[in-house]
N, C-alpha and C. Protein backbone atom coordinates (compact mmCIF):
# COMPACT_ATOMS: atom_id res chain seq x y z
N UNK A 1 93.69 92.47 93.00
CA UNK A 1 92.93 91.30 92.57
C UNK A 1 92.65 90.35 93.73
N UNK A 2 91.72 89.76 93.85
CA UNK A 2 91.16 88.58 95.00
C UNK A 2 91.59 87.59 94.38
N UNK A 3 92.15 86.62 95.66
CA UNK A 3 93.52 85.53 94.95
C UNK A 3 92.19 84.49 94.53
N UNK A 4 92.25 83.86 93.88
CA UNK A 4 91.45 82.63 93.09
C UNK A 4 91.50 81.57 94.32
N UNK A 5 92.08 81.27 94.76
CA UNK A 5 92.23 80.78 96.18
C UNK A 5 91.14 80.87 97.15
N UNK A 6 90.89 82.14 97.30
CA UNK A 6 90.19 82.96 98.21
C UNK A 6 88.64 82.33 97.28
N UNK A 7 88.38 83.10 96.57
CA UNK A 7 86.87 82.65 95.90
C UNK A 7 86.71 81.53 96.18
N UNK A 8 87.80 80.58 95.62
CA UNK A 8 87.39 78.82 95.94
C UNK A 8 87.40 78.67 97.34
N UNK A 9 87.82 78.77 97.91
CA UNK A 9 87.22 78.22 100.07
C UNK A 9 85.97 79.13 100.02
N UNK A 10 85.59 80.30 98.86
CA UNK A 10 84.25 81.13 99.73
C UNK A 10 83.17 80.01 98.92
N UNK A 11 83.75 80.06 97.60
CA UNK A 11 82.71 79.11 96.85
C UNK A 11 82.16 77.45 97.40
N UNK A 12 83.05 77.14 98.05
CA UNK A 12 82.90 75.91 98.69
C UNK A 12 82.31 76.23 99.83
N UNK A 13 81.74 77.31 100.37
CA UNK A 13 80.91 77.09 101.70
C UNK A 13 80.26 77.77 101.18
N UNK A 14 79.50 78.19 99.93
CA UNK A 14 77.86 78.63 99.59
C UNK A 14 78.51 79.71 99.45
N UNK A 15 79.40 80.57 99.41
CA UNK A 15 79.60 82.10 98.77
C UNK A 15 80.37 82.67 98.04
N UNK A 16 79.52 83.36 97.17
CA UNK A 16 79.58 82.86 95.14
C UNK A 16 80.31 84.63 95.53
N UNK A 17 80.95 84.58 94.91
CA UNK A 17 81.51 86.47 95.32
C UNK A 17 81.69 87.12 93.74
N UNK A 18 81.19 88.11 93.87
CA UNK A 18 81.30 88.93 92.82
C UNK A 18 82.74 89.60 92.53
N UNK A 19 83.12 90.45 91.01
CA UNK A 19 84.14 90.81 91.04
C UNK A 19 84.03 91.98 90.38
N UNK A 20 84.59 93.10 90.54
CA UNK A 20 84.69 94.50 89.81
C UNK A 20 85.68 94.70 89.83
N UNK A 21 85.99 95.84 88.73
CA UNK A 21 87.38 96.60 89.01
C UNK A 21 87.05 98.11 88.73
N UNK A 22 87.89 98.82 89.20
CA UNK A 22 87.68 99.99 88.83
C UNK A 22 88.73 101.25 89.71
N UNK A 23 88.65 102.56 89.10
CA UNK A 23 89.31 103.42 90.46
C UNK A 23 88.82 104.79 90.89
N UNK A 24 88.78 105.58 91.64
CA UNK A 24 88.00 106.78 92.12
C UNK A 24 87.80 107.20 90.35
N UNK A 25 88.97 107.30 89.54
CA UNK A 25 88.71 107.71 87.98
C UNK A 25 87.54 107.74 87.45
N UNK A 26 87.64 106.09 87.53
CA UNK A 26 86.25 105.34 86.71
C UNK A 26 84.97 105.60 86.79
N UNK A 27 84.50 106.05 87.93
CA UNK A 27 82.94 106.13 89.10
C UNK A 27 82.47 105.17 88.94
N UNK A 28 82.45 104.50 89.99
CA UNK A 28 82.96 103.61 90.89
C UNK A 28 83.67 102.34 90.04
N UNK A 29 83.15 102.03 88.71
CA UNK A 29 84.14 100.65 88.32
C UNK A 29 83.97 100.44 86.82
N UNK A 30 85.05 99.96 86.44
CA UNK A 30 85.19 99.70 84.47
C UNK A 30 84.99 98.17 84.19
N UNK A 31 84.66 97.54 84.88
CA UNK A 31 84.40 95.79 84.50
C UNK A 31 83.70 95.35 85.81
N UNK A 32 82.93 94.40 85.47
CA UNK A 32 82.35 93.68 86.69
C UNK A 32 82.17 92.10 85.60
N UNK A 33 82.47 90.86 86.83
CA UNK A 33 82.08 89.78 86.36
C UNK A 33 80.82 89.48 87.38
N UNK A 34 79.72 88.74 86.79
CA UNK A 34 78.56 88.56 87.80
C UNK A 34 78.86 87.11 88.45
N UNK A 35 78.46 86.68 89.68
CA UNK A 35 78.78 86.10 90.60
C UNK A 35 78.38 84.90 89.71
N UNK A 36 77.44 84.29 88.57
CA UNK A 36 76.94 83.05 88.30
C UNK A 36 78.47 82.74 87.08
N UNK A 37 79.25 83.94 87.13
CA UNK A 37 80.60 83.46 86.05
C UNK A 37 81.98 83.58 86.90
N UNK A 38 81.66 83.29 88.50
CA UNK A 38 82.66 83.34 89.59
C UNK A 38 83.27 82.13 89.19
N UNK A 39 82.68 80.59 88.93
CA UNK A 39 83.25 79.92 89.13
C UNK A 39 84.03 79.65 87.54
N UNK A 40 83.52 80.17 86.69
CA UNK A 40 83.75 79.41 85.50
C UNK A 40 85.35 80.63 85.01
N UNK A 41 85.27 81.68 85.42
CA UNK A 41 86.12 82.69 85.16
C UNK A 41 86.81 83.15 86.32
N UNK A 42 87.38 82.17 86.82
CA UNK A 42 87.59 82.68 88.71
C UNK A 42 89.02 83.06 88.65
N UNK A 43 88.74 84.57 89.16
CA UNK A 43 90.11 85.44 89.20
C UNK A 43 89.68 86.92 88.28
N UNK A 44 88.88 86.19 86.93
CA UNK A 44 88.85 87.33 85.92
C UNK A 44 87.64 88.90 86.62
N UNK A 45 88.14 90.17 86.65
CA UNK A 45 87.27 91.30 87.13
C UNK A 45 85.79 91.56 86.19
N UNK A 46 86.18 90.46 84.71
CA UNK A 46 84.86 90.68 84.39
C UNK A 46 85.07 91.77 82.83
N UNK A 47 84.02 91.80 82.44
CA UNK A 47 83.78 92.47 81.02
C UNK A 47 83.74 94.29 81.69
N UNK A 48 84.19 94.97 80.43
CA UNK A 48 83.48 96.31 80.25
C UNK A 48 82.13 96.72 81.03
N UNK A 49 81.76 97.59 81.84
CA UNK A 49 80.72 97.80 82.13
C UNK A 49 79.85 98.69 80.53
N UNK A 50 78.85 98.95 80.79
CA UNK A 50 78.24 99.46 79.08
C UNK A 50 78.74 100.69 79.48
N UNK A 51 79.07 101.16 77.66
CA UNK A 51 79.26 102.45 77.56
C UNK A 51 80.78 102.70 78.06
N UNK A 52 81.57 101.80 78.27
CA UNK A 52 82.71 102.12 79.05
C UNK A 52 83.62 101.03 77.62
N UNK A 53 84.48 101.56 77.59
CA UNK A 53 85.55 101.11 76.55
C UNK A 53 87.03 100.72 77.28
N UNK A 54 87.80 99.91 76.96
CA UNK A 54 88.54 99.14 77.64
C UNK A 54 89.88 99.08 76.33
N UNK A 55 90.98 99.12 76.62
CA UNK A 55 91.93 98.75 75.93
C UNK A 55 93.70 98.06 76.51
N UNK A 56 93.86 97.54 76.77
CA UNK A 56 95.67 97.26 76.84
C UNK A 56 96.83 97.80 76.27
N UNK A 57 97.73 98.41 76.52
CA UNK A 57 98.78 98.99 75.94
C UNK A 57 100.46 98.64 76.38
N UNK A 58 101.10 98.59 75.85
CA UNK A 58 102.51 98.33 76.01
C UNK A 58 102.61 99.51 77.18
N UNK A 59 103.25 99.59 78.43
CA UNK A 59 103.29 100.73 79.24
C UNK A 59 104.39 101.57 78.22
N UNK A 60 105.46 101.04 78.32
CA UNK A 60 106.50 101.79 77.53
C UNK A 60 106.46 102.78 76.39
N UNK A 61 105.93 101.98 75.37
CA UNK A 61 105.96 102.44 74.40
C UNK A 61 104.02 103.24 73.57
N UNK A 62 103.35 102.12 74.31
CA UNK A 62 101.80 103.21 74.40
C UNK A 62 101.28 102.40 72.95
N UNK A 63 101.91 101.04 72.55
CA UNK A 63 101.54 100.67 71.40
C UNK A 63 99.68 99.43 71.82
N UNK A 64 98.70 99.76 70.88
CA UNK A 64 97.73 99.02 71.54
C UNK A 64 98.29 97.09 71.39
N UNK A 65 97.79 96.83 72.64
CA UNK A 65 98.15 95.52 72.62
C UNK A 65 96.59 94.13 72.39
N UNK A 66 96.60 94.04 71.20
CA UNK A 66 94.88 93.30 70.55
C UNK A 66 95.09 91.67 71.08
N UNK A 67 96.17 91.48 71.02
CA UNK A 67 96.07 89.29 71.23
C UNK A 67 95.95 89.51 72.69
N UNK A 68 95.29 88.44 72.55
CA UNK A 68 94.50 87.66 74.25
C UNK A 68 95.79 87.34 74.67
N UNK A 69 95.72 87.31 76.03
CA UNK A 69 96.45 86.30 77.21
C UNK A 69 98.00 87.41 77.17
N UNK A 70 98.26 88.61 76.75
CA UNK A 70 99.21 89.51 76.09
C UNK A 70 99.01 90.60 77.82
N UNK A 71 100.07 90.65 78.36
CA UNK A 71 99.73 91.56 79.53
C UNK A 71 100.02 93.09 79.25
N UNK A 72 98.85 93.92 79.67
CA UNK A 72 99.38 95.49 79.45
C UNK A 72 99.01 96.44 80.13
N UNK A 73 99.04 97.57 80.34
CA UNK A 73 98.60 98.29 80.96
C UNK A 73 97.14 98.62 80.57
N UNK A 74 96.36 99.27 81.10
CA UNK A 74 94.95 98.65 81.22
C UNK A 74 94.32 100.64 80.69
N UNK A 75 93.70 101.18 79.76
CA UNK A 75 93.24 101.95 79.89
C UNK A 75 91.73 102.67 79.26
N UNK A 76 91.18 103.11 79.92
CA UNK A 76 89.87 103.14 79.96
C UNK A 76 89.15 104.55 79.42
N UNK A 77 87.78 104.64 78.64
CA UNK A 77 87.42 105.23 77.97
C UNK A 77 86.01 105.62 78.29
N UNK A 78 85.14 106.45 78.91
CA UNK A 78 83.56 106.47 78.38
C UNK A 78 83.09 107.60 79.15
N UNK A 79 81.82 107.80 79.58
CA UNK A 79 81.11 108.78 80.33
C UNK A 79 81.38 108.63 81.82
N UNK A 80 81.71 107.23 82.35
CA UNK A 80 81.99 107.43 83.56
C UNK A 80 83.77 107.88 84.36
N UNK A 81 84.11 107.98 83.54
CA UNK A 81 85.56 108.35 83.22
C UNK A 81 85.92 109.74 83.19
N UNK A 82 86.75 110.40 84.48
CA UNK A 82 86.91 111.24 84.79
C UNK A 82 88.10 111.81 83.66
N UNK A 83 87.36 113.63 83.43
CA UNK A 83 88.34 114.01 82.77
C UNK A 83 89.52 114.91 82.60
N UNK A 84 89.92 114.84 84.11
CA UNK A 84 90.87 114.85 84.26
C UNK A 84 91.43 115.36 86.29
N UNK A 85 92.23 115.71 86.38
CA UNK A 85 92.41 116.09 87.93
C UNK A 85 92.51 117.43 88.29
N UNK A 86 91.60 117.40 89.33
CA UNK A 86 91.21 119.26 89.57
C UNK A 86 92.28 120.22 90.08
N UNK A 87 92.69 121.02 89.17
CA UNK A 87 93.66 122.19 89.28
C UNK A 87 95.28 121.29 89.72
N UNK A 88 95.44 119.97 88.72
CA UNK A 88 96.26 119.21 88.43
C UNK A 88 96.59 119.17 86.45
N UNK A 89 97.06 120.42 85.93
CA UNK A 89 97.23 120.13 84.66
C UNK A 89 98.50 118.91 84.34
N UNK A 90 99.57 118.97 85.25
CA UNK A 90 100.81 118.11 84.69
C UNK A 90 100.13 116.68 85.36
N UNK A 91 99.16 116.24 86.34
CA UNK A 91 99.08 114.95 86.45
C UNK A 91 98.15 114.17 85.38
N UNK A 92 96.82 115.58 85.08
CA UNK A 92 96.04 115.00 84.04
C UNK A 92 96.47 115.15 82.92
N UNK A 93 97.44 115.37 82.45
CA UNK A 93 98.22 115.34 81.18
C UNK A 93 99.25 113.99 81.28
N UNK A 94 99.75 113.45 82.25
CA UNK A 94 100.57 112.13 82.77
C UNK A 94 99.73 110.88 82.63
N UNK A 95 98.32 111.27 82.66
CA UNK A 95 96.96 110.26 82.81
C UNK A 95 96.17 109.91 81.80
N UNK A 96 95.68 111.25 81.12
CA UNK A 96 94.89 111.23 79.98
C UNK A 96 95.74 111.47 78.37
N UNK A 97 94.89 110.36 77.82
CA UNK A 97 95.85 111.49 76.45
C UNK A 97 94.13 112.41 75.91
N UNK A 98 94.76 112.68 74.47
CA UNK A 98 93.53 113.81 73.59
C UNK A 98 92.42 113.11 72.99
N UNK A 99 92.47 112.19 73.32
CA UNK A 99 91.23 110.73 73.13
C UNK A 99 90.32 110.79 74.26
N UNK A 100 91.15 111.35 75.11
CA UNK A 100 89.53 110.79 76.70
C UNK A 100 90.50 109.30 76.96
N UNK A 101 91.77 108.88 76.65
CA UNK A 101 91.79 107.62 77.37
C UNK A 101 92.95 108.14 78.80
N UNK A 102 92.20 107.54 79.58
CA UNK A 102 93.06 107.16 80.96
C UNK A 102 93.93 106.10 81.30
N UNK A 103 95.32 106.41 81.51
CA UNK A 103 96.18 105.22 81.59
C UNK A 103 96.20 105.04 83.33
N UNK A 104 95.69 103.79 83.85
CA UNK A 104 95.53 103.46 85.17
C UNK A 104 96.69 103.31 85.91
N UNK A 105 97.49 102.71 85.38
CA UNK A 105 98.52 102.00 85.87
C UNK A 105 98.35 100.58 86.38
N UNK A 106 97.46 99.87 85.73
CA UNK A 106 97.24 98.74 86.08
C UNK A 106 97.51 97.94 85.26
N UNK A 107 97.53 96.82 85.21
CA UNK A 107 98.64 95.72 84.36
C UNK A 107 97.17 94.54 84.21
N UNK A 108 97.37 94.16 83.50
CA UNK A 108 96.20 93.40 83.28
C UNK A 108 96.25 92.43 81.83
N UNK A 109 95.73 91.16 81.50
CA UNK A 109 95.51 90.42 80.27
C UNK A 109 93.95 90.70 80.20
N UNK A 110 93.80 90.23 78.87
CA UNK A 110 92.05 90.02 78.59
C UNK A 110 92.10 88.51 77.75
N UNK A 111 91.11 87.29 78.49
CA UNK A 111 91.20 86.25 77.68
C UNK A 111 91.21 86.08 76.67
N UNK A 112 90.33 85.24 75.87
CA UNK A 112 89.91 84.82 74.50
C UNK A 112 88.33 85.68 74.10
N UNK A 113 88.07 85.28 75.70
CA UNK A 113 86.08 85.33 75.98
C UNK A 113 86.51 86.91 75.98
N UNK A 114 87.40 87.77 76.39
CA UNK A 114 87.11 89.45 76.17
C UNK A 114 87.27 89.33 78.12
N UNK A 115 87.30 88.46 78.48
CA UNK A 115 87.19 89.11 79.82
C UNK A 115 88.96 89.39 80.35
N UNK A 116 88.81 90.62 81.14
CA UNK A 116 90.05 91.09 81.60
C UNK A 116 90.46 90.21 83.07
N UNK A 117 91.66 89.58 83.27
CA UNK A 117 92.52 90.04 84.75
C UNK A 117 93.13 90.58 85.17
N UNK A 118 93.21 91.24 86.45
CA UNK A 118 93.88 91.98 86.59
C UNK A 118 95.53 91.37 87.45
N UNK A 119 96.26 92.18 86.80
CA UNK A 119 97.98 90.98 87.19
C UNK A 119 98.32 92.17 88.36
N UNK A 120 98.69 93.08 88.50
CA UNK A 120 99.12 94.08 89.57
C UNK A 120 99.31 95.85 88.86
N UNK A 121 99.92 96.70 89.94
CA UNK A 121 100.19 97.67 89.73
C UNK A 121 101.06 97.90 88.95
N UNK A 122 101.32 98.78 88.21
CA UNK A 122 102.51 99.02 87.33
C UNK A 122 103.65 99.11 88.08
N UNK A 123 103.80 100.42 89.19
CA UNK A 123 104.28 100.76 90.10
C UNK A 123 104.74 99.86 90.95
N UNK A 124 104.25 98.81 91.00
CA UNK A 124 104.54 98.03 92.32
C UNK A 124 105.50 96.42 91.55
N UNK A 125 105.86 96.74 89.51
CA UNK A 125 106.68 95.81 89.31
C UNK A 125 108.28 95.41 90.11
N UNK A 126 108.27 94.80 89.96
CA UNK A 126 109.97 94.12 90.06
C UNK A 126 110.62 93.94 89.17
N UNK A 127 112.28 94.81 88.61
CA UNK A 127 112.38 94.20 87.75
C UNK A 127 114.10 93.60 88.64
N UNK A 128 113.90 92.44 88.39
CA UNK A 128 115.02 91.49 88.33
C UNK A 128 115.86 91.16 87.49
N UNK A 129 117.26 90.93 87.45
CA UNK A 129 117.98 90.49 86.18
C UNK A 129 116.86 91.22 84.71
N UNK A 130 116.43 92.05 84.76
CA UNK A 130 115.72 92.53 83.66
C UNK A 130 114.48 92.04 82.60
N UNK A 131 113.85 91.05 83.94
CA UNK A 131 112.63 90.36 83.90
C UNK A 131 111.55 91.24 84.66
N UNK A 132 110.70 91.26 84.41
CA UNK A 132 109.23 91.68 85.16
C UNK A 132 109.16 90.92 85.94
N UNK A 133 108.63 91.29 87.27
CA UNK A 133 108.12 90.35 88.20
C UNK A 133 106.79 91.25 88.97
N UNK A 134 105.67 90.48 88.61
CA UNK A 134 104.64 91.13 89.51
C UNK A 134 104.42 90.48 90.79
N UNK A 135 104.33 91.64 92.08
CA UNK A 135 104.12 90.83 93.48
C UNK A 135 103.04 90.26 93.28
N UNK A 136 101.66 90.73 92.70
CA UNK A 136 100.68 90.18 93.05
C UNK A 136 100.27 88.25 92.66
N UNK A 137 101.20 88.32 91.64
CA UNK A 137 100.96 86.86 90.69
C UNK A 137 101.52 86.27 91.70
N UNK A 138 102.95 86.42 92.46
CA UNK A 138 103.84 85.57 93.10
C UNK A 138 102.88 85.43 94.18
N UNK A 139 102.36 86.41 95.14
CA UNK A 139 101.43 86.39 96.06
C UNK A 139 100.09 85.41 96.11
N UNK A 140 99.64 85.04 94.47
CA UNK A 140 98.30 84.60 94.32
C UNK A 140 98.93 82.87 94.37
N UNK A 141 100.15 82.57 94.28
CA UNK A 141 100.77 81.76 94.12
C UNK A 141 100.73 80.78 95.52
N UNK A 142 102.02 81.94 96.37
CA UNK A 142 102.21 81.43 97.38
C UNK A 142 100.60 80.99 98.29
N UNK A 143 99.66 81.84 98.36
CA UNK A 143 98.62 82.06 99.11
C UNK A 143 97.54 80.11 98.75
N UNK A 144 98.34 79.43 97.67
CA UNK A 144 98.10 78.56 96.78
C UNK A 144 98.09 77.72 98.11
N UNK A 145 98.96 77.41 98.69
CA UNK A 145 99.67 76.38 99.48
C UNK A 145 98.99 76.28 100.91
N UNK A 146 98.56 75.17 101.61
CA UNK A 146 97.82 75.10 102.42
C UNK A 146 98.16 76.05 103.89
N UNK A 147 99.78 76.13 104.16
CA UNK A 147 100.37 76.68 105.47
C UNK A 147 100.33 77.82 105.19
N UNK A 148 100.12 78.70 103.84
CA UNK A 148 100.03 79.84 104.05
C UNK A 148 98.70 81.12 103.96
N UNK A 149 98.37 81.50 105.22
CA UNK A 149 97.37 82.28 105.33
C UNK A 149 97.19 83.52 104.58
N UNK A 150 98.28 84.36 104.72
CA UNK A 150 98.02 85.51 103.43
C UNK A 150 99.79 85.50 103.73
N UNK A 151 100.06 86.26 102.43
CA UNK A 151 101.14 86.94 101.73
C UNK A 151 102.15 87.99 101.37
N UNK A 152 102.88 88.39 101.66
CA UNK A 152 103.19 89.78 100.40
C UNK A 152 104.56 89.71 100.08
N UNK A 153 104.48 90.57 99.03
CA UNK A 153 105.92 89.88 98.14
C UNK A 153 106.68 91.69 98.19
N UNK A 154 107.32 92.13 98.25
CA UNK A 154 108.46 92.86 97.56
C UNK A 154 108.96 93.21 96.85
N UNK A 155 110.01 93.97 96.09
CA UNK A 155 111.23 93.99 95.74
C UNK A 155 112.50 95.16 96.40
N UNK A 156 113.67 94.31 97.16
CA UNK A 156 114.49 94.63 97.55
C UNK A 156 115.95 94.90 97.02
N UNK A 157 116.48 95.76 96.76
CA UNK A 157 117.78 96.11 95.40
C UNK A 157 118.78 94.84 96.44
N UNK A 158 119.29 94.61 95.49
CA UNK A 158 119.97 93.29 94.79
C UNK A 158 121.61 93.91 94.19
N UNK A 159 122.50 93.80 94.41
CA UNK A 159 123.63 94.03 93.61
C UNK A 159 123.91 93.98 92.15
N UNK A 160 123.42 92.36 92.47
CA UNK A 160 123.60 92.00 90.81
C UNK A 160 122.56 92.07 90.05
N UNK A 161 121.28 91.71 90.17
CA UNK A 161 120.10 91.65 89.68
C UNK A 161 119.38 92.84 89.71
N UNK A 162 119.73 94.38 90.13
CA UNK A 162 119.16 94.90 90.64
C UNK A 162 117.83 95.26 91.82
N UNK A 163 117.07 94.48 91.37
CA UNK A 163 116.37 94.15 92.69
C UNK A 163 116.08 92.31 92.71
N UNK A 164 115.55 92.19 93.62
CA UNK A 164 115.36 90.63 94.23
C UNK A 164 113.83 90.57 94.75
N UNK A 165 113.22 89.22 94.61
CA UNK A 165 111.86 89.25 95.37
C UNK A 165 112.28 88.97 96.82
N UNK A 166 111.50 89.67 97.87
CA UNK A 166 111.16 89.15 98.96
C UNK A 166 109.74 88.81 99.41
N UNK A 167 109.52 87.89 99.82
CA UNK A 167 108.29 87.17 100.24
C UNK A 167 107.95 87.08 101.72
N UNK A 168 107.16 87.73 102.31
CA UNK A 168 106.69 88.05 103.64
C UNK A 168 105.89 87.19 103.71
């Protein structure tokens, strides 16, 4: 995700930046927001592209997740949506279910308005004392603060907590 940060210093010198999301899966992307809803939705990747279907899911358990502002794993449905990985049966079976849906591994809310953000990788959570922690949120955070130029966050095992954030 492009830190909200970032858009606002581009938006304040005349450059309105567009936003997509998507992955080699998708061809080439499953949401785009258009640059005239940069400022009003700044952070969000934007609606469904057409023909492309969009849903949230509990990673764990694979239950669909319908209320807004609800974070889930992010998975995607339509013609541009690859079906599956070449002379890879156990990864496209790890990916796809018997629907045509693709689970990304991406973590993501969808507002009120239907538009999605994207929060981080699945892969790349933290779990702490047995909390979620996404680097990317902590990252969009720190990057907030005037002394700091860019970011990156971690997780390093921890004794007690099992792992710990570290912040680069």
């Amino acid at each position: 995700p492009v830190p909200p940060q970032l858009i606002r210093d581009y938006g304040a010198r005349g450059v309105p930046l567009q936003q997509a999301w998507g992955l080699t899966e998708t061809a080439p992307f499953a949401t785009y927001l258009p640059a005239r809803l940069t400022s009003e939705k700044t952070g969000s990747a934007g609606l469904p592209m057409p023909y492309t279907e969009i849903r949230l899911i509990h990673p764990a358990t694979g239950a669909e997740i319908d209320q807004p502002d609800t974070q889930g794993e992010i998975c995607v449905r339509g013609p541009n949506v690859a079906t599956g990985y070449w002379d890879n049966p156990d990864a496209t079976r790890a990916a796809f279910d018997d629907r045509g849906w693709f689970r990304t591994g991406d973590i993501a809310y969808r507002d009120e308005d239907g538009f999605y953000y994207i929060v981080d990788r699945l892969k790349d959570m933290i779990i702490s004392g047995g909390e979620n922690v996404y680097p990317a949120e902590v990252e969009r955070v720190l990057v907030e603060h005037p002394d700091v130029v860019e970011a990156a966050v971690v997780g390093v095992p921890d004794p007690k907590w099992g792992e710990t954030v570290l912040a680069v």
